[in-house]
N, C-alpha and C. Protein backbone atom coordinates (compact mmCIF):
# COMPACT_ATOMS: atom_id res chain seq x y z
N UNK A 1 -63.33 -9.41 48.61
CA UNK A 1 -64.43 -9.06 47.70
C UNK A 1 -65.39 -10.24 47.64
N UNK A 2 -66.77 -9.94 48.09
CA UNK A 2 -67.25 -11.17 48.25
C UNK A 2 -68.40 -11.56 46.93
N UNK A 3 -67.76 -10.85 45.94
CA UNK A 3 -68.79 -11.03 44.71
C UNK A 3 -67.76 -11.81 43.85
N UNK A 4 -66.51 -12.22 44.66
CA UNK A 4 -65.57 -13.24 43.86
C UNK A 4 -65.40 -14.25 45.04
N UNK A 5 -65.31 -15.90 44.31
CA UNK A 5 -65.04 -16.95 45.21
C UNK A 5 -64.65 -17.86 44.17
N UNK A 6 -63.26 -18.20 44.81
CA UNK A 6 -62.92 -19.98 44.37
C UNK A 6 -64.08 -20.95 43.82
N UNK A 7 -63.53 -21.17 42.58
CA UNK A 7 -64.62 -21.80 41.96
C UNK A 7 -65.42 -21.62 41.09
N UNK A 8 -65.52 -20.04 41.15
CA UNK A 8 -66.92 -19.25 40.76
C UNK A 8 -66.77 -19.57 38.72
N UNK A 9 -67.25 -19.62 37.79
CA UNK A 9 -67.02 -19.79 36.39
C UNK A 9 -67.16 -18.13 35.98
N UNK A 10 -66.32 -17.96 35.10
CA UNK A 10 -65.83 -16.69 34.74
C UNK A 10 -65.83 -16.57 33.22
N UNK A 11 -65.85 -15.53 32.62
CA UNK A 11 -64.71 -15.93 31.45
C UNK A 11 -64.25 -14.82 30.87
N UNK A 12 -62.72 -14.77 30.14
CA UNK A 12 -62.43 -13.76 29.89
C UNK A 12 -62.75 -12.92 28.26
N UNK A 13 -62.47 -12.32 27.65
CA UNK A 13 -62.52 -11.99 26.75
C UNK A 13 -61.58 -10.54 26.22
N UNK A 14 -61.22 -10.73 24.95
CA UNK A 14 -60.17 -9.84 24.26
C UNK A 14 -60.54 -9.91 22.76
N UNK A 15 -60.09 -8.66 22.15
CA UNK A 15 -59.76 -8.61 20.65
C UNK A 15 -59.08 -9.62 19.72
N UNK A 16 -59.67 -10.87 18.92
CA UNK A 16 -59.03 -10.93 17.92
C UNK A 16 -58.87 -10.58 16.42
N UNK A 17 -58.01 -9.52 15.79
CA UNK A 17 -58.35 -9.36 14.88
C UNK A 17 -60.01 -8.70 14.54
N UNK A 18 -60.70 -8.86 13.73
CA UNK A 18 -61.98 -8.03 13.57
C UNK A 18 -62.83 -9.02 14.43
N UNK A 19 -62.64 -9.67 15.60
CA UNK A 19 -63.69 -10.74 16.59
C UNK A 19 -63.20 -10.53 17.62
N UNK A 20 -64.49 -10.64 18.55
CA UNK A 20 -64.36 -10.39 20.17
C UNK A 20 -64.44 -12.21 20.81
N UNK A 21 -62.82 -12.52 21.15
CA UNK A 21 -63.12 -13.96 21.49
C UNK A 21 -63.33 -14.45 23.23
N UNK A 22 -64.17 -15.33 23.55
CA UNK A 22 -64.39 -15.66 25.11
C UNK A 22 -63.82 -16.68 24.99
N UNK A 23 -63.07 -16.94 26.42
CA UNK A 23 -62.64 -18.21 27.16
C UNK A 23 -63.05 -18.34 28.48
N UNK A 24 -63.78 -19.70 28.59
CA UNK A 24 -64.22 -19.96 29.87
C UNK A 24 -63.43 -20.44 30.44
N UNK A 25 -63.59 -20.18 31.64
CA UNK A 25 -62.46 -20.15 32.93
C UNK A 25 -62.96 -20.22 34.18
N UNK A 26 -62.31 -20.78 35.22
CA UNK A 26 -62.28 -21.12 36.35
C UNK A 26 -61.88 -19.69 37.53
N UNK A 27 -62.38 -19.62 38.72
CA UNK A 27 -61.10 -18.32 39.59
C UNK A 27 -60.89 -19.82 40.63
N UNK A 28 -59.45 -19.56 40.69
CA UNK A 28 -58.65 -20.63 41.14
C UNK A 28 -58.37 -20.20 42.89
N UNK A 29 -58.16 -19.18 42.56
CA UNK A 29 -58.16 -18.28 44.17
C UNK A 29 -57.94 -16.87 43.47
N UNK A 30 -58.85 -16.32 44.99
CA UNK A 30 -58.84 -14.20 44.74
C UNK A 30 -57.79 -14.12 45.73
N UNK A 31 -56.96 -13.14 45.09
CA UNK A 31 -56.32 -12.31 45.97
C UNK A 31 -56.95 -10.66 46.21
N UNK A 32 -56.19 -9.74 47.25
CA UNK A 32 -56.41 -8.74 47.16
C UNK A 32 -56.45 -7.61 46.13
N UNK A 33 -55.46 -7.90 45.20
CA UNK A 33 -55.88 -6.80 43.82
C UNK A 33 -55.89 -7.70 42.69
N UNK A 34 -56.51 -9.05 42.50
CA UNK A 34 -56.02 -9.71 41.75
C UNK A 34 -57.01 -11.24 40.97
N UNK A 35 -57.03 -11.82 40.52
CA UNK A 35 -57.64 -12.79 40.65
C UNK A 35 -56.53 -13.82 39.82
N UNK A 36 -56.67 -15.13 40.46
CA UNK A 36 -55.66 -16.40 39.67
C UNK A 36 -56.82 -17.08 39.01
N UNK A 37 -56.46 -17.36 37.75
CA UNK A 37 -57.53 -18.43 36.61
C UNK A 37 -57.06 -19.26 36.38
N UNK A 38 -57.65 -20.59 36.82
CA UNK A 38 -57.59 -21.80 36.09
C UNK A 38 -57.96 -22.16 34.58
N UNK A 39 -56.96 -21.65 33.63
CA UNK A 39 -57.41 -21.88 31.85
C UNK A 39 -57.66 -23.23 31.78
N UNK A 40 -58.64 -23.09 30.62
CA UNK A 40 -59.23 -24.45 29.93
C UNK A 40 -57.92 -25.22 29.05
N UNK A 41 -57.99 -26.37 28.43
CA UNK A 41 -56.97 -26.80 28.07
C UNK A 41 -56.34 -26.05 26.52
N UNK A 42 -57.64 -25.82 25.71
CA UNK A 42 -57.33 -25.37 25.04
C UNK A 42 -57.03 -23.42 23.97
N UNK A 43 -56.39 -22.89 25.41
CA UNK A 43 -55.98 -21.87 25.83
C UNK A 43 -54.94 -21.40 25.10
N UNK A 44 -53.64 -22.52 24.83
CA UNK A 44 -52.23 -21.92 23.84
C UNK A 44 -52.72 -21.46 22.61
N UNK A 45 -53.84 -21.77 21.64
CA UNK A 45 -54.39 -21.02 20.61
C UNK A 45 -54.36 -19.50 20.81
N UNK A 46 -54.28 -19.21 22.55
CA UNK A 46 -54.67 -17.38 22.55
C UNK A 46 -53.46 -17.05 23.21
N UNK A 47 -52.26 -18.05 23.29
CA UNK A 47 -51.36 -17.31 23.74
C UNK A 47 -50.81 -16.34 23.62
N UNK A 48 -50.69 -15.52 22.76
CA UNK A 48 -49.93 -13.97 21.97
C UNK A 48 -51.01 -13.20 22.94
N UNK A 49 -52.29 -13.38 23.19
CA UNK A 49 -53.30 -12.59 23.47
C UNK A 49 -53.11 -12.37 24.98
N UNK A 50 -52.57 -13.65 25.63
CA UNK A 50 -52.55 -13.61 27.51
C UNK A 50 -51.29 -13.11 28.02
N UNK A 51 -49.95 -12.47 27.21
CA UNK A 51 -49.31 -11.90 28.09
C UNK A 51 -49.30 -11.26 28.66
N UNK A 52 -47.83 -10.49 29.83
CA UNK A 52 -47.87 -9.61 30.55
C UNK A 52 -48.24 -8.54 29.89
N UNK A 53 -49.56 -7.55 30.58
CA UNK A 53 -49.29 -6.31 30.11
C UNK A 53 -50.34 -6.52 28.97
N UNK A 54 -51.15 -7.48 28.66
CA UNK A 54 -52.29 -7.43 27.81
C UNK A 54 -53.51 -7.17 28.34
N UNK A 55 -54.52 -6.46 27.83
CA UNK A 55 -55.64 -6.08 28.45
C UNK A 55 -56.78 -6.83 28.00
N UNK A 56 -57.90 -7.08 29.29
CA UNK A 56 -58.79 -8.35 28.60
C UNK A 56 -59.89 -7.23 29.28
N UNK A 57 -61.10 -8.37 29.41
CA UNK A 57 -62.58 -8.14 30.22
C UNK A 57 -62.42 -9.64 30.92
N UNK A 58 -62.57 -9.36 31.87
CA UNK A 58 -63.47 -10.55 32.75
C UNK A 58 -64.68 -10.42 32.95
N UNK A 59 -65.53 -11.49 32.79
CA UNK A 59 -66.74 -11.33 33.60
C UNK A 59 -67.18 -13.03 34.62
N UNK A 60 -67.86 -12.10 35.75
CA UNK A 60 -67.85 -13.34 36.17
C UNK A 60 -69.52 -13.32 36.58
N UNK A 61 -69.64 -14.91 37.04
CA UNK A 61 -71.49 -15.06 37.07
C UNK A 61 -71.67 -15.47 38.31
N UNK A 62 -72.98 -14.68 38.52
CA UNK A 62 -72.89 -14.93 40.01
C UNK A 62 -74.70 -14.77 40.04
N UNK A 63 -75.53 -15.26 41.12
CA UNK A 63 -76.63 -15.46 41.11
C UNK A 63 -77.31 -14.34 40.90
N UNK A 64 -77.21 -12.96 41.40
CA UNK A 64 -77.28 -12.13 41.44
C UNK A 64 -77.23 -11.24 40.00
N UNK A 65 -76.43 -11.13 39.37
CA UNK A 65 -75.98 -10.44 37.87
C UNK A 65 -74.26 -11.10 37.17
N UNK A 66 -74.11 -10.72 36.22
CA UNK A 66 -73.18 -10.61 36.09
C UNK A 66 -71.84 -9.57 36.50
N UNK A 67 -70.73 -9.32 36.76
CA UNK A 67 -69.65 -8.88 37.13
C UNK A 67 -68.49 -8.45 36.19
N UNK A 68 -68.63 -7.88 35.87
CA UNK A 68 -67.73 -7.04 34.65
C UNK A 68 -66.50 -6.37 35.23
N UNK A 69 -64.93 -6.58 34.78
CA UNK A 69 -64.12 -6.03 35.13
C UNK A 69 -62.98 -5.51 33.82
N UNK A 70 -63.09 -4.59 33.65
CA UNK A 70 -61.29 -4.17 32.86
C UNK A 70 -60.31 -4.51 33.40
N UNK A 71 -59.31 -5.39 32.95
CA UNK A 71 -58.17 -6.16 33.62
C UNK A 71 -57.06 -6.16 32.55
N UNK A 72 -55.72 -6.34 33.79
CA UNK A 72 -54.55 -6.45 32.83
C UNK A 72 -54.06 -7.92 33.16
N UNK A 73 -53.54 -8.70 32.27
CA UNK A 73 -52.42 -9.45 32.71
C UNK A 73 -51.46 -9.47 33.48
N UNK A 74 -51.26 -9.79 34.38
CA UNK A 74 -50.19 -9.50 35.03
C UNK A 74 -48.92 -11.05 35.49
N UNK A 75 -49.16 -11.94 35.05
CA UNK A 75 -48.59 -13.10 34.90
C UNK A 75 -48.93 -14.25 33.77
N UNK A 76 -47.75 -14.31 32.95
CA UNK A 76 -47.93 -15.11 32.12
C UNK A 76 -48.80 -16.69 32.15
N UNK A 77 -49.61 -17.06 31.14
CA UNK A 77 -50.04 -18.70 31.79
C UNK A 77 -48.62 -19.56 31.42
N UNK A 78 -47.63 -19.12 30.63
CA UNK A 78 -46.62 -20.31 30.45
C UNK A 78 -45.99 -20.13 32.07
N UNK A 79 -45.86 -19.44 33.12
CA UNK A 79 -45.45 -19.59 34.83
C UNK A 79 -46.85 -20.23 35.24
N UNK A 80 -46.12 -20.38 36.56
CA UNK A 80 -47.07 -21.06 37.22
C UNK A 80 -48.36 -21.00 36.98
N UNK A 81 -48.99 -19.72 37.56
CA UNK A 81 -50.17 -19.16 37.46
C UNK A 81 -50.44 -18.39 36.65
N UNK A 82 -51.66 -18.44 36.22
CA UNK A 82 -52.16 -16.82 35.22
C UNK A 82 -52.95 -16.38 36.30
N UNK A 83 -53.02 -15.06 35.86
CA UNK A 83 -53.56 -14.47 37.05
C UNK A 83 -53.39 -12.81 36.53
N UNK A 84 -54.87 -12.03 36.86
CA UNK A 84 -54.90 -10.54 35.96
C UNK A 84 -55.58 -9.90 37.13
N UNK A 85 -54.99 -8.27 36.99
CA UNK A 85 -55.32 -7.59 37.81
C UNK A 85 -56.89 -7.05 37.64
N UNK A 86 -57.27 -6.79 39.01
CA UNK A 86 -58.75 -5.85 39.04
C UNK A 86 -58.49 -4.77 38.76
N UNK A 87 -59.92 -3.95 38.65
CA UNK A 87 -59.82 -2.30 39.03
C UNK A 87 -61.15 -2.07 39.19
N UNK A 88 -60.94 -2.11 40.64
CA UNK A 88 -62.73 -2.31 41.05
C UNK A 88 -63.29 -1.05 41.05
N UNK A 89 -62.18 0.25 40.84
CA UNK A 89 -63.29 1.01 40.60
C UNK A 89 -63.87 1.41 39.14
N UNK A 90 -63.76 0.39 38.21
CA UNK A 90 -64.14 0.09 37.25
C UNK A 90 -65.48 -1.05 37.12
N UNK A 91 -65.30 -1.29 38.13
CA UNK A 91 -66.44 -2.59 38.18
C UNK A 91 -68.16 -2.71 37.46
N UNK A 92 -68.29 -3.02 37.17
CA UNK A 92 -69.92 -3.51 37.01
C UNK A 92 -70.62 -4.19 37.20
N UNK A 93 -71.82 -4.40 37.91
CA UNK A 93 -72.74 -5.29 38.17
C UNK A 93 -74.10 -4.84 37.50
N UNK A 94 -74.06 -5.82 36.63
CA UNK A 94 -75.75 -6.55 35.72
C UNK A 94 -76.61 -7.11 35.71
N UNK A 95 -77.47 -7.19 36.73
CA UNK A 95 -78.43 -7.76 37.23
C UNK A 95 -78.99 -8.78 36.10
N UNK A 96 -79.54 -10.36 36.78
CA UNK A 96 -80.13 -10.85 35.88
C UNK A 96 -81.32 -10.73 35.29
N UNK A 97 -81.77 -11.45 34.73
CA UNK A 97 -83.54 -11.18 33.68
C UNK A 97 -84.51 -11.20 35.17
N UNK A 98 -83.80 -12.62 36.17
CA UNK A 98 -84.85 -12.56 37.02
C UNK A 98 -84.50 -11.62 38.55
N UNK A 99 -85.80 -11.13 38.74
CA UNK A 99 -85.55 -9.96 39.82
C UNK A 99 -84.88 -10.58 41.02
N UNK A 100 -83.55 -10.33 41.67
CA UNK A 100 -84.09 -10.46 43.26
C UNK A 100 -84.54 -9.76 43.83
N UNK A 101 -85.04 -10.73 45.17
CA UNK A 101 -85.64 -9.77 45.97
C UNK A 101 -85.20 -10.31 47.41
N UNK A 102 -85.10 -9.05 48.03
CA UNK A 102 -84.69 -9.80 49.88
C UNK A 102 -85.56 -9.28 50.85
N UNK A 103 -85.71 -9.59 51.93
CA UNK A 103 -86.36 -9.27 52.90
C UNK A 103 -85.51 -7.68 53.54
N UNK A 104 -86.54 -6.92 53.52
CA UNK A 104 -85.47 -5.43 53.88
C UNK A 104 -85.85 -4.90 55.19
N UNK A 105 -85.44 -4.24 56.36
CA UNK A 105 -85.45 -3.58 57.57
C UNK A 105 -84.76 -2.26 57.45
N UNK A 106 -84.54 -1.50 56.41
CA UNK A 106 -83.70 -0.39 56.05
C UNK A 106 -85.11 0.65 56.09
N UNK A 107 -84.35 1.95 56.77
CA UNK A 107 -85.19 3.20 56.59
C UNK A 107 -84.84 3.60 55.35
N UNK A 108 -86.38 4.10 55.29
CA UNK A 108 -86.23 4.91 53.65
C UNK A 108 -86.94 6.18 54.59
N UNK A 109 -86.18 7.19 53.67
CA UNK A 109 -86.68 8.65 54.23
C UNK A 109 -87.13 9.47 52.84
N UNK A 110 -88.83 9.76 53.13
CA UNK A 110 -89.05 10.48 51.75
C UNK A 110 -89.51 11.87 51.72
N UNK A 111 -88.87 12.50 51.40
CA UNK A 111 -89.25 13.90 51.25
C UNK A 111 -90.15 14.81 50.34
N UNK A 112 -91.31 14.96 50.63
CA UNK A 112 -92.34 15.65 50.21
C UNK A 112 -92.38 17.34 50.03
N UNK A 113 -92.54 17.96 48.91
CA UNK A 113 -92.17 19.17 48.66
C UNK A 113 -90.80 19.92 49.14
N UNK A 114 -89.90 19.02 49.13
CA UNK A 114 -88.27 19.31 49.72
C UNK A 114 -88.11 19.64 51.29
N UNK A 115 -89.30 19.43 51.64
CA UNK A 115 -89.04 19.92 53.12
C UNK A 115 -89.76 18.67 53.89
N UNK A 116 -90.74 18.47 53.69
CA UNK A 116 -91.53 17.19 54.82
C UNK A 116 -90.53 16.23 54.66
N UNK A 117 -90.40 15.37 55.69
CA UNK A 117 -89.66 14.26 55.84
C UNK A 117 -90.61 13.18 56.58
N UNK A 118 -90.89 12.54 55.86
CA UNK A 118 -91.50 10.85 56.46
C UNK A 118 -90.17 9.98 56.36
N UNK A 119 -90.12 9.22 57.86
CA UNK A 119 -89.47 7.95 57.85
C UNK A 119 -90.15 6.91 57.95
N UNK A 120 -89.86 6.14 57.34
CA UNK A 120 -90.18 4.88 56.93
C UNK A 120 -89.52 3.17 56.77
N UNK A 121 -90.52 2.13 57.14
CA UNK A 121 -89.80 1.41 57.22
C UNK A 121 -89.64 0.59 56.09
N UNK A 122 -88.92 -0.57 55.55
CA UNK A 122 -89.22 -0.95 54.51
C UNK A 122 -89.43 -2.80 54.63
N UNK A 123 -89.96 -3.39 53.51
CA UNK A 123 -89.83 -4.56 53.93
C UNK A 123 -89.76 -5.68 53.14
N UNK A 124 -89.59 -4.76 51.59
CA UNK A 124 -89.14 -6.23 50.62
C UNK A 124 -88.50 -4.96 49.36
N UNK A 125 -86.67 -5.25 49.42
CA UNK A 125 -85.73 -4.71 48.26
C UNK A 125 -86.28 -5.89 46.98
N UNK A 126 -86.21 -5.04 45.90
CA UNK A 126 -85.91 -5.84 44.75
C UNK A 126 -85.26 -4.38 43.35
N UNK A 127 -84.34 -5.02 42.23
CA UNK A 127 -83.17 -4.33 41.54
C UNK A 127 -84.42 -3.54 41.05
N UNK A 128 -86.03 -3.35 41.15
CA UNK A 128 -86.67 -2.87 39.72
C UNK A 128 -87.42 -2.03 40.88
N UNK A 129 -88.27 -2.43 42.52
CA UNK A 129 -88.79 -1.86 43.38
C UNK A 129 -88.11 -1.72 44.33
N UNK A 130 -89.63 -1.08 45.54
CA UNK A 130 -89.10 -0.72 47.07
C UNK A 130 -89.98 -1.06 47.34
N UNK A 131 -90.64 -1.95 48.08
CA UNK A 131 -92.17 -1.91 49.40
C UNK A 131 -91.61 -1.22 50.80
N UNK A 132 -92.79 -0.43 51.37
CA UNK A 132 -92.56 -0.20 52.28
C UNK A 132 -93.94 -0.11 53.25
N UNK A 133 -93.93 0.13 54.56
CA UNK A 133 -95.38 0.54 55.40
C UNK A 133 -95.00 2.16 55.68
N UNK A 134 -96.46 2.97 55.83
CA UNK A 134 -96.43 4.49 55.91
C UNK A 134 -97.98 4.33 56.64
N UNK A 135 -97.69 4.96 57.54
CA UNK A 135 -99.32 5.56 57.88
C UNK A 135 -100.06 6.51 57.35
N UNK A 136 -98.71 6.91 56.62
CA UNK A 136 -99.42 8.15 55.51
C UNK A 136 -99.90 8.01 54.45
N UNK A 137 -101.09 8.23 53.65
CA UNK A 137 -101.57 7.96 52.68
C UNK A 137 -101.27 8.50 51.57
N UNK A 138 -100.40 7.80 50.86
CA UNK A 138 -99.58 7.96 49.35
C UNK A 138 -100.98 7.86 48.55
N UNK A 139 -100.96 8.46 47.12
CA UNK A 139 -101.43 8.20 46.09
C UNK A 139 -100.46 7.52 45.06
N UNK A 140 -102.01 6.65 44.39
CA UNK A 140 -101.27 6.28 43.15
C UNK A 140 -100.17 7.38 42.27
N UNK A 141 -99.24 6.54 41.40
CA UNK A 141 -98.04 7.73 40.36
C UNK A 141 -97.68 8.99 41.53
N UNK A 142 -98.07 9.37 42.48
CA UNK A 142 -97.56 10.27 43.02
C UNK A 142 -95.76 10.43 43.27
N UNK A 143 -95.07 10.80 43.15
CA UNK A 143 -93.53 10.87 43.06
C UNK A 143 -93.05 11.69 43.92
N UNK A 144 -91.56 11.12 44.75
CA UNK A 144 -90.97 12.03 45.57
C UNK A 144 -89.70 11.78 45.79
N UNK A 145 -88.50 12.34 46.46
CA UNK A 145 -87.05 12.24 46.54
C UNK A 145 -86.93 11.28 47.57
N UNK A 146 -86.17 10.09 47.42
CA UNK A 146 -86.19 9.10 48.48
C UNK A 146 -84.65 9.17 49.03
N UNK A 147 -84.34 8.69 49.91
CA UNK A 147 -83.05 8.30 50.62
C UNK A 147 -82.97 6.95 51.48
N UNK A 148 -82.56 6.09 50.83
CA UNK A 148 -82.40 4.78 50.89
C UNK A 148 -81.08 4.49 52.50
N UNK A 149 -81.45 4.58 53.78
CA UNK A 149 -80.47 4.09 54.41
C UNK A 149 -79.80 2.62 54.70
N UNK A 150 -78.89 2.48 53.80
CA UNK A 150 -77.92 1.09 54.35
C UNK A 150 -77.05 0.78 55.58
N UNK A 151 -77.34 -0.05 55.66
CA UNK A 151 -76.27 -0.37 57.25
C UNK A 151 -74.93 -0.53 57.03
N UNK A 152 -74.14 0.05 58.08
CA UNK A 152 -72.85 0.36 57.72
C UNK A 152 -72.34 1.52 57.45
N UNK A 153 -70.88 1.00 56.61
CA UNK A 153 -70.90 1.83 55.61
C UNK A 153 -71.38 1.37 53.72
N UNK A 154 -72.48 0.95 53.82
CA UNK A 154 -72.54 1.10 52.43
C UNK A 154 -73.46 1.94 51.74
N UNK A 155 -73.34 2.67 52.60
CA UNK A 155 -73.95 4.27 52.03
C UNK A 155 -75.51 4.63 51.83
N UNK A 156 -76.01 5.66 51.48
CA UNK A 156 -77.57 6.07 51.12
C UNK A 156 -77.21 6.09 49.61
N UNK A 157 -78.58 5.19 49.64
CA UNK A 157 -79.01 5.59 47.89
C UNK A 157 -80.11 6.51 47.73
N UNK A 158 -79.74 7.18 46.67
CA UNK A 158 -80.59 8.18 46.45
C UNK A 158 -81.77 8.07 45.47
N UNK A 159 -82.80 8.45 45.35
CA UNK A 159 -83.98 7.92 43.64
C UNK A 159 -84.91 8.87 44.06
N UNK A 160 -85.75 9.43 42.87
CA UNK A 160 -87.01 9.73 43.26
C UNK A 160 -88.05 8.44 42.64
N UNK A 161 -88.78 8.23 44.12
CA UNK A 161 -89.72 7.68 43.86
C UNK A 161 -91.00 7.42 43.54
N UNK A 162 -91.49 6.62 42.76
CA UNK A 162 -93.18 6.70 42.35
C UNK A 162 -94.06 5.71 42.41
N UNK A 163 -95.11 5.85 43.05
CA UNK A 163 -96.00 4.89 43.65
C UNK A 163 -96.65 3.81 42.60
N UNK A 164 -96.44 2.80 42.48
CA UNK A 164 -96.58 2.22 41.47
C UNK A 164 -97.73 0.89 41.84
N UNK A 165 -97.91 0.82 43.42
CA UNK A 165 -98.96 -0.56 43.76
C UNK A 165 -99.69 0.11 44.53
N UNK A 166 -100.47 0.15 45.47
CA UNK A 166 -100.78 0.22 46.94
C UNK A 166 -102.05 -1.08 47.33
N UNK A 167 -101.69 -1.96 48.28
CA UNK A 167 -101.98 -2.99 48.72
C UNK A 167 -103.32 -2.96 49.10
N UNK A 168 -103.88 -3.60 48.27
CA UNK A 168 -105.41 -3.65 48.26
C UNK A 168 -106.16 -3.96 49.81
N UNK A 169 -105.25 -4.96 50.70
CA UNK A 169 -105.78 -5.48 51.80
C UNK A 169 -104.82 -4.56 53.01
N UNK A 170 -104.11 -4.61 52.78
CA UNK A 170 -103.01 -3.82 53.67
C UNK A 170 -102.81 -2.37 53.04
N UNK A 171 -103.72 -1.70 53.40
CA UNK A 171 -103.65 0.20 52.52
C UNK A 171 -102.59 0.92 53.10
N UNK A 172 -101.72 0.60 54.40
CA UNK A 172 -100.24 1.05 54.42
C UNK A 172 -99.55 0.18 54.01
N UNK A 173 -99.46 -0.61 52.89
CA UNK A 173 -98.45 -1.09 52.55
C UNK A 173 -98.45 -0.20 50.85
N UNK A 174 -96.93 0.10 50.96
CA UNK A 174 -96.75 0.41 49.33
C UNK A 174 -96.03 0.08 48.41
N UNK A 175 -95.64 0.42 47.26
CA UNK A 175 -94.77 -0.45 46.04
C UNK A 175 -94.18 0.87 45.58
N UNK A 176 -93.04 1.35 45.20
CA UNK A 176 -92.39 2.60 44.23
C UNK A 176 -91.64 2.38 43.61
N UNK A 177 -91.30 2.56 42.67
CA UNK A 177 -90.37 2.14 41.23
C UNK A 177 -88.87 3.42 41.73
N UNK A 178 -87.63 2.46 41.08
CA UNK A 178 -86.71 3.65 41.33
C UNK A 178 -87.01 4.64 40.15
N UNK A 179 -86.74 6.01 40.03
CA UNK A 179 -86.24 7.07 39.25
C UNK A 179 -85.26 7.79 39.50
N UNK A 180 -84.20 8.17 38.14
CA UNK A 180 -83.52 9.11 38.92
C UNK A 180 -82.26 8.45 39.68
N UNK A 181 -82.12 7.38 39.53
CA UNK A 181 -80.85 6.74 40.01
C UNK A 181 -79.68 6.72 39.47
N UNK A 182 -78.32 7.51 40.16
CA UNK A 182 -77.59 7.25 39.11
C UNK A 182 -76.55 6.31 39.28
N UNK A 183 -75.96 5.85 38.25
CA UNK A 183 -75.89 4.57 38.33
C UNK A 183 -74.33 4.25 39.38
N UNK A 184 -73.84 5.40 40.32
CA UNK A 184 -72.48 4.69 41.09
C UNK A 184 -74.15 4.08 42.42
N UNK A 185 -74.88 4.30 43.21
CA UNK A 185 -75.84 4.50 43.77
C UNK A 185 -76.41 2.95 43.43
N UNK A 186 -76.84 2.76 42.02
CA UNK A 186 -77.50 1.60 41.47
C UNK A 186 -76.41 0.43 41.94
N UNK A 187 -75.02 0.45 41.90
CA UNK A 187 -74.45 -0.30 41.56
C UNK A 187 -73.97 -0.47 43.28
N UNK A 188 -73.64 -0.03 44.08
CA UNK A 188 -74.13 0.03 45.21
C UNK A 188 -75.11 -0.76 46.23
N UNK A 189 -76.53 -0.48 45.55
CA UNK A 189 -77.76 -1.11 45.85
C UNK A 189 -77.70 -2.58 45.38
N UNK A 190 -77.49 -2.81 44.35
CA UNK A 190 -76.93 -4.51 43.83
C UNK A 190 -75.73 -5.27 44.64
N UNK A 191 -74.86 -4.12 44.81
CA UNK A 191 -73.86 -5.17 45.90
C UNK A 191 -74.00 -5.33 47.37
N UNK A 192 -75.21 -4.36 47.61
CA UNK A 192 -75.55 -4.87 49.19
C UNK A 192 -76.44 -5.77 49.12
N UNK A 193 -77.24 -5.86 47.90
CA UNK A 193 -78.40 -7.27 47.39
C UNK A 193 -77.62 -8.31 47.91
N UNK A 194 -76.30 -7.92 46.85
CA UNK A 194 -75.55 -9.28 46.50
C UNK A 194 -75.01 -10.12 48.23
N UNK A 195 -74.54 -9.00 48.80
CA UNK A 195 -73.86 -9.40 50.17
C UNK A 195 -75.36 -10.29 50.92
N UNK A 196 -76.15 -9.39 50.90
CA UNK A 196 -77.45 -9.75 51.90
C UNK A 196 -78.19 -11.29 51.38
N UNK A 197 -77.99 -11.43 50.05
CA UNK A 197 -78.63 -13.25 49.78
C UNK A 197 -77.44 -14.28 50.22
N UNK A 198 -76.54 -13.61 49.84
CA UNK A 198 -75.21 -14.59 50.03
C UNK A 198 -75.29 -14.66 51.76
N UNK A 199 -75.31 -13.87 52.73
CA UNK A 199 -75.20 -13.99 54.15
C UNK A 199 -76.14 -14.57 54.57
N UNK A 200 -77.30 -14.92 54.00
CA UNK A 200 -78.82 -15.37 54.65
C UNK A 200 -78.53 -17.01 53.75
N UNK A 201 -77.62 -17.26 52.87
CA UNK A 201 -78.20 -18.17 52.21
C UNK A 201 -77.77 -19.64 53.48
């Protein structure tokens, strides 16, 4: 999972009583269903809270958004390691305040009255837009069903889109806001962000 790495600052959080308490924390090493935490020193205050079989939140920070997981305990911190299970298909990713954006080469395919199909190329992702070039002349607010192709397998995202710029100097270049996204799709689109800054960095 490459939205977890040794090192990365995390922290967990659980119920105390009528308060929701955080502890910052270290990931010491990921395993395959799992992550090991390096606790802060002053951690035995929440001991009743970190046994086997107790349920927390992790979240972890990453340039990109934050990382939200429902997790169990699964090894005490009085053994060696502490260390709590994932369930990634629980996962979340929260984009931060500030946008990224990457350089994109992905077809977008947009469909006009459910039947026309323009392909298209694209050339700058960001979590809020899409730019792309069209020889076809979009109007402003004009809206349509998009299909986002990713490389691989990380699937098509789906949105309808709406014209929200068109490039004053460059008149095939355009800007469209997502709509209509739902959010397994959104969350998707953020972790191929996430893969694509991390591989270029």
């Amino acid at each position: 999972m490459d939205l977890l790495k040794t090192g990365q600052k995390i922290s967990i959080s659980f119920q105390k009583e009528e308060k929701i308490v955080e502890i910052s924390c270290t990931i010491s090493e990921v395993l395959e269903d799992r992550i090991v935490i390096e606790l802060p020193q002053y951690f035995m205050r929440y001991i009743e809270y970190l046994e086997v079989g107790c349920k927390l939140t992790v979240k972890v920070f990453s340039k990109i958004g934050t990382v939200d997981f429902n997790t169990i305990v699964i090894s005490s911190p009085l053994e060696e390691e502490f260390s709590v299970e994932l369930d990634y298909n629980a996962m979340k990713l929260t984009p931060t305040e500030e946008i990224p954006v990457v350089n994109a080469v992905e077809t977008l395919n947009i469909i006009m009255d459910d039947e026309r199909l323009f392909k298209v190329n694209t050339f700058e992702i960001a979590t809020e837009y899409l730019k792309f070039y069209s020889d076809y002349e979009f109007q402003m607010n004009e809206s349509f069903n998009c299909e986002l192709i990713l490389p691989k397998n990380y699937g098509i995202i789906k949105f309808r889109g709406t014209v929200i710029y068109i490039d004053p100097v460059y008149d095939n270049e355009y800007k469209i806001s997502y709509e209509n996204m739902v959010e397994e799709d959104r969350q998707n689109l953020l972790y191929y962000m996430y893969l694509y800054t991390n591989s270029s960095d």
